[in-house]
Protein backbone atom coordinates (compact mmCIF):
# COMPACT_ATOMS: atom_id res chain seq x y z
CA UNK A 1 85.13 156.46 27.22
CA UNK A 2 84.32 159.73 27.35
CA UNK A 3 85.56 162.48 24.33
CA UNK A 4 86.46 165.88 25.25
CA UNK A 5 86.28 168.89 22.66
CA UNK A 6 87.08 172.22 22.76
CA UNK A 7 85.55 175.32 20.86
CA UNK A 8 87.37 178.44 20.15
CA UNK A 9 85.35 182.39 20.30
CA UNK A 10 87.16 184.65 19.45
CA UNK A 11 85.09 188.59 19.67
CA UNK A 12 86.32 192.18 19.60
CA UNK A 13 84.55 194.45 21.91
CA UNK A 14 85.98 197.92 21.29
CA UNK A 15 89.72 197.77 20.93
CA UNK A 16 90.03 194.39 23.33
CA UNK A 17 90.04 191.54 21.15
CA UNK A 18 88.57 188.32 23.41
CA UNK A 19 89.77 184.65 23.04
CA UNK A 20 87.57 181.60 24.54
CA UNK A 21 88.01 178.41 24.63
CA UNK A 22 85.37 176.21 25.90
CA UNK A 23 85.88 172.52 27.23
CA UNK A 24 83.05 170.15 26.70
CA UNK A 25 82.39 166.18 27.11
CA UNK A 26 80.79 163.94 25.04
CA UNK A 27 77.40 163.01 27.02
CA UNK A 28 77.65 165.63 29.36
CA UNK A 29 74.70 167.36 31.00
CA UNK A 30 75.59 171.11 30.42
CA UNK A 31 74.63 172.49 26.87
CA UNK A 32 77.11 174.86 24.84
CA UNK A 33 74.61 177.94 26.00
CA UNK A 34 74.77 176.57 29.26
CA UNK A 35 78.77 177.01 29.68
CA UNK A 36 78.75 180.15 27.99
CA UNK A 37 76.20 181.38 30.02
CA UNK A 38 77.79 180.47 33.13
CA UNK A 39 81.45 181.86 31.75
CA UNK A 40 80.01 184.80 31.58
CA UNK A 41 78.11 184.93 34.95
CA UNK A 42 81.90 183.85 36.43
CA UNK A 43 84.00 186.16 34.26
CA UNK A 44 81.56 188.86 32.93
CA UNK A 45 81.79 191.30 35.80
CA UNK A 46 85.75 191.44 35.27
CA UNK A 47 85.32 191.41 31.13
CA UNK A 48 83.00 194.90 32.08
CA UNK A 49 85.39 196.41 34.59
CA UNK A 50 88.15 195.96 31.80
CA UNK A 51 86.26 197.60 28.72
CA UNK A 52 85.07 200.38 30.82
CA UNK A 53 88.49 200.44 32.54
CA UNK A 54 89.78 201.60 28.93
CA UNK A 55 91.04 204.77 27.64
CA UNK A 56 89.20 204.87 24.24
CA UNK A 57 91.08 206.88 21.65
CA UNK A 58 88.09 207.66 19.89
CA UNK A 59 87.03 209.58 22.94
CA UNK A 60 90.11 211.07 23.35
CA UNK A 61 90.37 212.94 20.17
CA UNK A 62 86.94 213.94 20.41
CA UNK A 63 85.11 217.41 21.85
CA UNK A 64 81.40 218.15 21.49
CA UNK A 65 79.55 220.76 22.71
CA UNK A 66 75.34 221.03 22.75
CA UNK A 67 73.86 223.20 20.46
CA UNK A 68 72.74 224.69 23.81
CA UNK A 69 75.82 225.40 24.92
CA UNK A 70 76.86 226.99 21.63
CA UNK A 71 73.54 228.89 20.88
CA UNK A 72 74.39 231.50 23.27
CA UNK A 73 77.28 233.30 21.21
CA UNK A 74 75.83 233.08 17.47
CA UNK A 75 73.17 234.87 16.16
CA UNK A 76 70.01 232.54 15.47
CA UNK A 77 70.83 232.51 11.77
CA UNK A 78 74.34 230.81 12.25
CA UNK A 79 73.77 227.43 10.88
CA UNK A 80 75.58 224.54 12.97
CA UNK A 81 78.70 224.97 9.65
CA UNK A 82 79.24 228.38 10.08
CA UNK A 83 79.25 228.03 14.07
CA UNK A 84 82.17 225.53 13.31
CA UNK A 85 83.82 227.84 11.04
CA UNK A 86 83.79 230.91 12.86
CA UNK A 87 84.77 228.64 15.87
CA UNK A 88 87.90 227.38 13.88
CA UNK A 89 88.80 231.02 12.70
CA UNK A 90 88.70 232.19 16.08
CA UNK A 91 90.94 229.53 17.49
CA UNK A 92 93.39 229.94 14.69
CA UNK A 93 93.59 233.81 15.77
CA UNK A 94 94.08 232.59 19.63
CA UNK A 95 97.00 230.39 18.48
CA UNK A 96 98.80 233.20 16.26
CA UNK A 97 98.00 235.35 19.30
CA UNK A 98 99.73 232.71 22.04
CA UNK A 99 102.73 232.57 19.50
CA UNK A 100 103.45 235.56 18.92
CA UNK A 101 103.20 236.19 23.22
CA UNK A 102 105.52 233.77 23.56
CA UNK A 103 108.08 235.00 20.80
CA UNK A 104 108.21 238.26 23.22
């Protein structure tokens, strides 16, 4: 008689957490690497269309801008803080400047 057994993965790739569980028999010609391999052959392709599928909050909250990009405006003295800081000063002003517009 033959004996079954399962194992249980379980992984987190980004903010999808991933649950296997993988069926084997006792005396059975396909090794644990085997099966996994050919799970993810079968299922990978999906897995990847699901992660990359996702809105990831971390990119959501984030902005970046070259150094290129940013060179441009600040004199070459400006250290990468100060760019920030004059950036954030000059954003605060647009906002007091947007309400105040739309007080009127």
């Amino acid at each position: 008689m033959t004996k079954n057994t399962s194992t249980t993965m379980t992984r987190r790739i980004g903010s999808t957490v991933f649950k296997v569980n993988i069926f084997t028999k006792e005396g059975g010609s396909e090794t644990m690497e085997d099966k996994i391999l050919r799970l993810i052959r079968r299922e990978g392709i999906d897995v990847m269309r699901a992660i990359m599928g996702e809105e990831k909050k971390s990119d959501l909250d984030k902005v970046t801008f070259t150094s290129d990009t940013l060179r441009k405006y600040f004199p070459k003295s400006y250290t990468p803080a100060r760019m920030q800081e004059t950036i954030i000063k000059l954003l605060e002003q647009w906002q007091k400047k947007r309400q105040r517009d739309q007080e009127r």
